[in-house]
PDB file of N, CA and C in Angstrom:
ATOM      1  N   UNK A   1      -2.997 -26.770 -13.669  1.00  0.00           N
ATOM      2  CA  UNK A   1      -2.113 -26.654 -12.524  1.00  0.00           C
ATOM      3  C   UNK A   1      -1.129 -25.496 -12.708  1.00  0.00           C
ATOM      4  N   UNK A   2      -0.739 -25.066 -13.810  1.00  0.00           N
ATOM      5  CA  UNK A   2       0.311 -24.295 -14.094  1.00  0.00           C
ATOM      6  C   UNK A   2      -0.428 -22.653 -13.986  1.00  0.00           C
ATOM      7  N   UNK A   3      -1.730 -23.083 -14.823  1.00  0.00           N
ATOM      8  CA  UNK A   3      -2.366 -21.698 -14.202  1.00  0.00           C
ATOM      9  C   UNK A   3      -2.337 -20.912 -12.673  1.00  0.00           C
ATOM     10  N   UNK A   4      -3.079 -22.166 -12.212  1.00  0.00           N
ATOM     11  CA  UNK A   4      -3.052 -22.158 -10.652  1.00  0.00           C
ATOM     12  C   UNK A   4      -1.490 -21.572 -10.225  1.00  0.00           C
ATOM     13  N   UNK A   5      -0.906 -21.828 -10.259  1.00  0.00           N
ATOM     14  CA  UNK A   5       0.984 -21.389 -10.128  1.00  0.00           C
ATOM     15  C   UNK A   5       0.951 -20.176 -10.321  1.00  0.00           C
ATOM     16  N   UNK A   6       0.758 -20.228 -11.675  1.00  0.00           N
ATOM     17  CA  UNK A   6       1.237 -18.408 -11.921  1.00  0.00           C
ATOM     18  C   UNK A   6      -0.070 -17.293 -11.261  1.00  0.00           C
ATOM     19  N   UNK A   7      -1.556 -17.817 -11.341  1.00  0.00           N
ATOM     20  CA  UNK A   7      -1.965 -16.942  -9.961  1.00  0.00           C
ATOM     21  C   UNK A   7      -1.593 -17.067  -8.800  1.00  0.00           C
ATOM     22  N   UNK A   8      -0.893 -17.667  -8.387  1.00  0.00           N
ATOM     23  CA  UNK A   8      -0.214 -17.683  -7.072  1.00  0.00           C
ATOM     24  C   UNK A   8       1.021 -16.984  -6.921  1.00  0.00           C
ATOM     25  N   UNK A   9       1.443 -17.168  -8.240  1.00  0.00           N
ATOM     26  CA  UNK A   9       2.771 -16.285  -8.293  1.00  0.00           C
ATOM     27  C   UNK A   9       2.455 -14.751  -8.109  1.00  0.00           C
ATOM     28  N   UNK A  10       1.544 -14.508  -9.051  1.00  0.00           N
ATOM     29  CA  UNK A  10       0.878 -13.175  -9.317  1.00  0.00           C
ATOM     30  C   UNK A  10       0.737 -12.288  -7.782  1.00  0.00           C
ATOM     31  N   UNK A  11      -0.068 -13.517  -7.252  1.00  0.00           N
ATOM     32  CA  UNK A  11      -0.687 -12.660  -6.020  1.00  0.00           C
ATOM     33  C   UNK A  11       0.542 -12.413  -4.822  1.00  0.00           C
ATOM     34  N   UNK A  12       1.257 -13.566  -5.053  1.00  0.00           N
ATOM     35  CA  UNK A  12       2.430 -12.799  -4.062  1.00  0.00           C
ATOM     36  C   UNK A  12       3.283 -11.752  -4.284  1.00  0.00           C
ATOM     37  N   UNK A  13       3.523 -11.459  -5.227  1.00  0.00           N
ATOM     38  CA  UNK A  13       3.906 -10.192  -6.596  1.00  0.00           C
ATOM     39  C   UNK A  13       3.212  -9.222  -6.221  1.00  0.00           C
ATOM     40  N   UNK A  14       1.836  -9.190  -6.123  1.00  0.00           N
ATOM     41  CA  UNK A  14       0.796  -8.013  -5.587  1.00  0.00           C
ATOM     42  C   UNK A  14       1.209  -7.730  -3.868  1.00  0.00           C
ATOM     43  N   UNK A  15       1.076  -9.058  -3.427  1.00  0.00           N
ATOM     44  CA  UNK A  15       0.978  -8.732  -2.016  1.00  0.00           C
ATOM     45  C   UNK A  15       2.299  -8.051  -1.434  1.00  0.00           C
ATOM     46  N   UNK A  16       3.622  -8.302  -2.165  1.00  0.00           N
ATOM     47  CA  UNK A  16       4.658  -8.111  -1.896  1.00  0.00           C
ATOM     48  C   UNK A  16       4.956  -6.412  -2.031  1.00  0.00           C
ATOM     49  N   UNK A  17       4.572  -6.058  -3.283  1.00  0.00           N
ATOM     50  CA  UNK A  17       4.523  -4.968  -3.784  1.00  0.00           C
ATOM     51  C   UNK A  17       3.534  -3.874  -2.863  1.00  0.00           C
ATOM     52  N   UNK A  18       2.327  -3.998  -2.411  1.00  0.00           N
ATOM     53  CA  UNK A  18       1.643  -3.664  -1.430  1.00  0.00           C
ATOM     54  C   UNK A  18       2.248  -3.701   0.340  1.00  0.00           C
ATOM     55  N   UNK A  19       2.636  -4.587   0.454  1.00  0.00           N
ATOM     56  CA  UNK A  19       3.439  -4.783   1.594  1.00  0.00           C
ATOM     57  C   UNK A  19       4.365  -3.302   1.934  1.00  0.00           C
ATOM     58  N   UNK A  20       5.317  -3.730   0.531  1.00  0.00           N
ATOM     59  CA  UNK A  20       6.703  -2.614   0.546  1.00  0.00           C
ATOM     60  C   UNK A  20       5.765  -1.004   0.282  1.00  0.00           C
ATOM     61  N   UNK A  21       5.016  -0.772  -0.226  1.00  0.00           N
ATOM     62  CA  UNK A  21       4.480   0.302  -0.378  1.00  0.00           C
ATOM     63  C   UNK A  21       3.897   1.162   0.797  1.00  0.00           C
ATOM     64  N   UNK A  22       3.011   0.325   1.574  1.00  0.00           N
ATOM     65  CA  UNK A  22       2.553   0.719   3.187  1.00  0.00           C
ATOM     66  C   UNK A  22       3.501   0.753   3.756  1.00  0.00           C
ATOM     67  N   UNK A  23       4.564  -0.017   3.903  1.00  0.00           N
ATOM     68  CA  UNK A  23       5.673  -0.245   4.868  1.00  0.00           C
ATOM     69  C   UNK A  23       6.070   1.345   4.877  1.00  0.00           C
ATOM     70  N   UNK A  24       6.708   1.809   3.730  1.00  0.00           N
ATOM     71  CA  UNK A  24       6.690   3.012   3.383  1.00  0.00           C
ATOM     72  C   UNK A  24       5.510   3.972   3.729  1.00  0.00           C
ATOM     73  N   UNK A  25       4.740   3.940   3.447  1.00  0.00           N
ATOM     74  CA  UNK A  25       3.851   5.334   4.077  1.00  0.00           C
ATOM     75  C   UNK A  25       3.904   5.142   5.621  1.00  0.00           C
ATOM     76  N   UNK A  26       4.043   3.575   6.043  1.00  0.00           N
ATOM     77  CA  UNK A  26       3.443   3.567   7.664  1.00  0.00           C
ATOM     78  C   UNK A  26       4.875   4.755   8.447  1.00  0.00           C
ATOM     79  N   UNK A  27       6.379   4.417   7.394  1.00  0.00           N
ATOM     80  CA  UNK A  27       7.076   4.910   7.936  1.00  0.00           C
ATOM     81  C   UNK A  27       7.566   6.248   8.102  1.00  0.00           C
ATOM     82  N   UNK A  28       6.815   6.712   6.563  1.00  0.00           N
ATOM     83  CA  UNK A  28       6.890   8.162   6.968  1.00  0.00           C
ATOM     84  C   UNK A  28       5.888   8.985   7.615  1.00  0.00           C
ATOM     85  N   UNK A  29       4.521   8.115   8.197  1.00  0.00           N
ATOM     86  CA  UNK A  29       3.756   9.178   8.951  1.00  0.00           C
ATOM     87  C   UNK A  29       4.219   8.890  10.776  1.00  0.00           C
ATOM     88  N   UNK A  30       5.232   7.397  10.932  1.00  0.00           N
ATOM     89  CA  UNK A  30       5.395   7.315  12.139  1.00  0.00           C
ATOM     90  C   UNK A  30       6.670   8.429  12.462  1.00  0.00           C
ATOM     91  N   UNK A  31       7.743   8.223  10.956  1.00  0.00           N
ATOM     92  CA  UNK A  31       8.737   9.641  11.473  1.00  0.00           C
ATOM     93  C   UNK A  31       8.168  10.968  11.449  1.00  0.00           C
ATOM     94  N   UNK A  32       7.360  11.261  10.522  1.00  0.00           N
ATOM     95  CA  UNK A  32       7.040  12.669  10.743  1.00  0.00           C
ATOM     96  C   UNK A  32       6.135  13.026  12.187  1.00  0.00           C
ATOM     97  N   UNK A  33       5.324  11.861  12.466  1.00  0.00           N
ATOM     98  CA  UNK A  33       4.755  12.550  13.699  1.00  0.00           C
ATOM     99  C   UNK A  33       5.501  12.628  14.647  1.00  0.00           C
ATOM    100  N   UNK A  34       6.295  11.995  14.673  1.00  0.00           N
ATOM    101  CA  UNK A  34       7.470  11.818  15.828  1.00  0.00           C
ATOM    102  C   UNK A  34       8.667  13.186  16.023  1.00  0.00           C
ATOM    103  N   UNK A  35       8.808  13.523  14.748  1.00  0.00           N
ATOM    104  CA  UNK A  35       9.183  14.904  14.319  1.00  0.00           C
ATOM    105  C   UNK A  35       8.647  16.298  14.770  1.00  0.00           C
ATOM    106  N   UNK A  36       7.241  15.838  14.322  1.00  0.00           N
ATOM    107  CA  UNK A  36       6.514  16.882  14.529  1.00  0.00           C
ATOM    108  C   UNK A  36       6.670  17.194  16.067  1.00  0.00           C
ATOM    109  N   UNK A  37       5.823  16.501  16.838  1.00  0.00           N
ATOM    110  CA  UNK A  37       5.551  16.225  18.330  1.00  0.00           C
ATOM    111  C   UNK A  37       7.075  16.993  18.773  1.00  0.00           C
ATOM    112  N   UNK A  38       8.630  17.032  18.370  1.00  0.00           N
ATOM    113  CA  UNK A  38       9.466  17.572  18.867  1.00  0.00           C
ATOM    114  C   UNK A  38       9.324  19.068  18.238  1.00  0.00           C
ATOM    115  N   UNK A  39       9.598  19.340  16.736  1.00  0.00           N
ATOM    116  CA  UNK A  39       9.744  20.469  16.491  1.00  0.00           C
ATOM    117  C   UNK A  39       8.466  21.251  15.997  1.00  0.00           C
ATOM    118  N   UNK A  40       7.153  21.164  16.340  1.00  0.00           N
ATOM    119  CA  UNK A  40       5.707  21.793  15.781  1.00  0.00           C
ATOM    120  C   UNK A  40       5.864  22.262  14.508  1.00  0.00           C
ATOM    121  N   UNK A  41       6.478  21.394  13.713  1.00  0.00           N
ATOM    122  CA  UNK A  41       6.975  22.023  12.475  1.00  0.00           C
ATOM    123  C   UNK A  41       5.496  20.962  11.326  1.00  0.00           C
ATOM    124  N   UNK A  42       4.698  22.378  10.719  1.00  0.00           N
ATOM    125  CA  UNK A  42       3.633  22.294  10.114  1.00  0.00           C
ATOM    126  C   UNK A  42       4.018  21.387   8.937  1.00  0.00           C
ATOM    127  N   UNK A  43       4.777  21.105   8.255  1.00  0.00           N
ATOM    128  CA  UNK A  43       4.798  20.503   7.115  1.00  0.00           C
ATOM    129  C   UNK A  43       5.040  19.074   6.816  1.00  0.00           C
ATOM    130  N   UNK A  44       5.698  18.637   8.392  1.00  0.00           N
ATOM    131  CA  UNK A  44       5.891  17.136   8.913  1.00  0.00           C
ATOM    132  C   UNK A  44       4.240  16.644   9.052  1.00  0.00           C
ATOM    133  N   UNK A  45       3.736  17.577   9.445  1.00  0.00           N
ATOM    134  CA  UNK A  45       2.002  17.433   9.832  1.00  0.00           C
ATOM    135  C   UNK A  45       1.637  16.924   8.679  1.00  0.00           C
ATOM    136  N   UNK A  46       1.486  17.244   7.588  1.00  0.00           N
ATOM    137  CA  UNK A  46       1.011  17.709   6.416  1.00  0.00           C
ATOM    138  C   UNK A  46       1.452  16.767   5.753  1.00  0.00           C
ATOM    139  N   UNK A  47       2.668  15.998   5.780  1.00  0.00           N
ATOM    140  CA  UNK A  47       3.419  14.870   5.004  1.00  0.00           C
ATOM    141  C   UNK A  47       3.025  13.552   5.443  1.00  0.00           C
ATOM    142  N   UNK A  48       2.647  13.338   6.918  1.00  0.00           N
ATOM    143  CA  UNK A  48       2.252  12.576   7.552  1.00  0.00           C
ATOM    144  C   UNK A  48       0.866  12.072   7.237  1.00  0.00           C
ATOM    145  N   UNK A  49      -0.487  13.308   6.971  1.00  0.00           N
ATOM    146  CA  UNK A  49      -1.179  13.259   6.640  1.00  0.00           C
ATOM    147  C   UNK A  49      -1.199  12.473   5.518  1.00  0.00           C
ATOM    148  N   UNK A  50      -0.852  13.215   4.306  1.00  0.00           N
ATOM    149  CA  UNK A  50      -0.495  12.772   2.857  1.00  0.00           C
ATOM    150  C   UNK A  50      -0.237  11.119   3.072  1.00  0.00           C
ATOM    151  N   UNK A  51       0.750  11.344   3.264  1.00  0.00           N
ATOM    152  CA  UNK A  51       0.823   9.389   3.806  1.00  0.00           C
ATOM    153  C   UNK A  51      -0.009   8.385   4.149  1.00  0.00           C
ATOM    154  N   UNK A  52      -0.871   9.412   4.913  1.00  0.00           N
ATOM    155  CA  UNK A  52      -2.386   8.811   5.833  1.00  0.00           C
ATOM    156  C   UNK A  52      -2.852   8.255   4.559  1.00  0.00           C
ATOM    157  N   UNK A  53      -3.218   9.237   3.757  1.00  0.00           N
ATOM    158  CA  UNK A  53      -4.154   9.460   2.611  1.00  0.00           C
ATOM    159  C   UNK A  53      -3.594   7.904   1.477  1.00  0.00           C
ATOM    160  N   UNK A  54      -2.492   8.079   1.577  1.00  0.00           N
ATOM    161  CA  UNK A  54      -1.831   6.815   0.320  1.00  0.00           C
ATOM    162  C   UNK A  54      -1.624   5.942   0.926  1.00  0.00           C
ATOM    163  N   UNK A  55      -1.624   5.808   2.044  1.00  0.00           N
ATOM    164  CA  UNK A  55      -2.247   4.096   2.254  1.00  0.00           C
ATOM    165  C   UNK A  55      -3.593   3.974   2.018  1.00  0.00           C
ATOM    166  N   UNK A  56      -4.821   4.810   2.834  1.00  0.00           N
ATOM    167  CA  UNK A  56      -6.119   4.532   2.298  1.00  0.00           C
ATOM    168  C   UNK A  56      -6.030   4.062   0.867  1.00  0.00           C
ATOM    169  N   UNK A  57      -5.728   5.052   0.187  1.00  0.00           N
ATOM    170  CA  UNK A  57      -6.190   4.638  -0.948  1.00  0.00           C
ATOM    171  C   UNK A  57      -5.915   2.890  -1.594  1.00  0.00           C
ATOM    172  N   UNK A  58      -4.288   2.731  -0.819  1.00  0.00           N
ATOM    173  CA  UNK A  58      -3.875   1.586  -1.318  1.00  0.00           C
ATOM    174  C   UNK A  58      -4.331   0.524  -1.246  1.00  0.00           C
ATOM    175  N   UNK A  59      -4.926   0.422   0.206  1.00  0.00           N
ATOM    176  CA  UNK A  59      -5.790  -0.630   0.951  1.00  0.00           C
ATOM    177  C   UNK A  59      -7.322  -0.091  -0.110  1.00  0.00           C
ATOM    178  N   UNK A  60      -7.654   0.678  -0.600  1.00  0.00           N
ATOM    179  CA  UNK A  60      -8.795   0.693  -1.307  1.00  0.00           C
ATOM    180  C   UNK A  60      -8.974  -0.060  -2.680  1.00  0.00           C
ATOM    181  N   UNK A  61      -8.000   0.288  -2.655  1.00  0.00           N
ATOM    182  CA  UNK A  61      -7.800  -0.598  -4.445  1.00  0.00           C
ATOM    183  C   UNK A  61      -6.966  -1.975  -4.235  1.00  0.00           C
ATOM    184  N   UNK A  62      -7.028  -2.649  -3.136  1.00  0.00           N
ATOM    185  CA  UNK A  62      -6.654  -3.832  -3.250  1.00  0.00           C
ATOM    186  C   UNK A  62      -8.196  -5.136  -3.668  1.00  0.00           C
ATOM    187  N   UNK A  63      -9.248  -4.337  -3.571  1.00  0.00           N
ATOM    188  CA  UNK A  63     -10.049  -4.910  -3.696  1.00  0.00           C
ATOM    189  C   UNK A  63      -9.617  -4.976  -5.469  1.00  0.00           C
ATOM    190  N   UNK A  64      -9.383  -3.862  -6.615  1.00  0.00           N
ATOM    191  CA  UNK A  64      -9.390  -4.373  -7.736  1.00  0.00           C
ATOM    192  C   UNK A  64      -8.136  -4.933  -8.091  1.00  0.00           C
ATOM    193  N   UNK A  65      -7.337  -5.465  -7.283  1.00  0.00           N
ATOM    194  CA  UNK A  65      -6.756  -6.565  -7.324  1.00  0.00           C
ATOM    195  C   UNK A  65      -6.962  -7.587  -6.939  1.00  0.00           C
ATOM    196  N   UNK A  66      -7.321  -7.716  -6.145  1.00  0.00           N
ATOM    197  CA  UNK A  66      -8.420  -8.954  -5.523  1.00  0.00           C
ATOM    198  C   UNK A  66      -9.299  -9.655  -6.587  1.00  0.00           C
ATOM    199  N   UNK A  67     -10.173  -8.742  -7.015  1.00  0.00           N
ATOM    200  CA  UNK A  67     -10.735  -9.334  -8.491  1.00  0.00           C
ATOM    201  C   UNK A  67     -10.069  -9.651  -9.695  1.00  0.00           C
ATOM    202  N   UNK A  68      -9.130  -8.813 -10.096  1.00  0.00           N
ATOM    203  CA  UNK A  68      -8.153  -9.136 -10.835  1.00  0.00           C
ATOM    204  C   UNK A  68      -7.433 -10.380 -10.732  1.00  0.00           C
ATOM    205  N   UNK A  69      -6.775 -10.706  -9.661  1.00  0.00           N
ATOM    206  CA  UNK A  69      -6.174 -11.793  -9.574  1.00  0.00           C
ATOM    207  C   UNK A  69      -7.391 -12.927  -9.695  1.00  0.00           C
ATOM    208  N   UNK A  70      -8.732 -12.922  -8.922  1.00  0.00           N
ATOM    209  CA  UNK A  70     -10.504 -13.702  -8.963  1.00  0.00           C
ATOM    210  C   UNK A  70     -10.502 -14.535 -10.226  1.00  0.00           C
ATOM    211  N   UNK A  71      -9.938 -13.347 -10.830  1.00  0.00           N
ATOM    212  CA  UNK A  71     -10.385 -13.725 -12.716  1.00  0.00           C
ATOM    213  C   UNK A  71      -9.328 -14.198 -13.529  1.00  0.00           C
ATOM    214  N   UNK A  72      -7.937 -14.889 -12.503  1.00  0.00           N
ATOM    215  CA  UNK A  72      -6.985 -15.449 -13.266  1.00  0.00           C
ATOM    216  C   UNK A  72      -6.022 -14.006 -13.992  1.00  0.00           C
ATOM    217  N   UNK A  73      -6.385 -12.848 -13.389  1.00  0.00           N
ATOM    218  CA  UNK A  73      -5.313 -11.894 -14.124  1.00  0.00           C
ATOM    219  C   UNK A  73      -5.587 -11.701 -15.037  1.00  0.00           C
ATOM    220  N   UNK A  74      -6.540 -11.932 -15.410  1.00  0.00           N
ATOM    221  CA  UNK A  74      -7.654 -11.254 -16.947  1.00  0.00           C
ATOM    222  C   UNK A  74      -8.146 -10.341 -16.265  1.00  0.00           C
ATOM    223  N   UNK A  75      -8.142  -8.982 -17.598  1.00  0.00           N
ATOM    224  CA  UNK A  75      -9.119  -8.160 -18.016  1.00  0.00           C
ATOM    225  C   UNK A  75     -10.608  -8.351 -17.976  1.00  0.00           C
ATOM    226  N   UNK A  76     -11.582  -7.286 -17.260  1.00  0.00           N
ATOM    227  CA  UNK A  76     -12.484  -7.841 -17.951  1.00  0.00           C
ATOM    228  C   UNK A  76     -12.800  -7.564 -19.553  1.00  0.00           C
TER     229      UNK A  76
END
C-alpha cells in the first residue's frame, strides 16, 4: 500500500512539473505571437516557434515517464 502511495505521489510530482513547464511555453508562444502580429518583429516569430518545439518534445517524453512511473519508478 505504501508503494502504491509513493507512485502516486511520484506521478503527481511528474504531472505537476509538466503542467508548470507547458504552462510556460504555451505562454510564451501565445505572447510572442500576439507581439509579433503587432510589431512584425522576426525574433518574437522565432521564440514562439522554439516554444512550439519544447512543448513537443515535452509531451514526447512523457511517454518515458509514463513507463517509468509503469515500473514503480525503477530503472530498467
Amino acid at each position: 500500500m505504501e508503494e502504491e502511495t509513493e507512485g502516486i505521489r511520484r506521478f503527481i510530482e511528474a504531472l505537476s512539473t509538466l503542467r508548470h513547464d507547458l504552462l510556460n511555453d504555451f505562454t510564451v508562444i501565445s505572447g510572442g505571437l500576439s507581439a509579433y502580429t503587432m510589431t512584425k518583429n522576426e525574433r518574437l516569430l522565432e521564440n514562439a516557434t522554439k516554444a512550439t518545439q519544447r512543448a513537443i518534445e515535452r509531451l514526447k517524453k512523457t511517454k518515458d515517464t509514463e513507463l517509468f512511473l509503469s515500473l514503480g519508478g525503477k530503472m530498467l
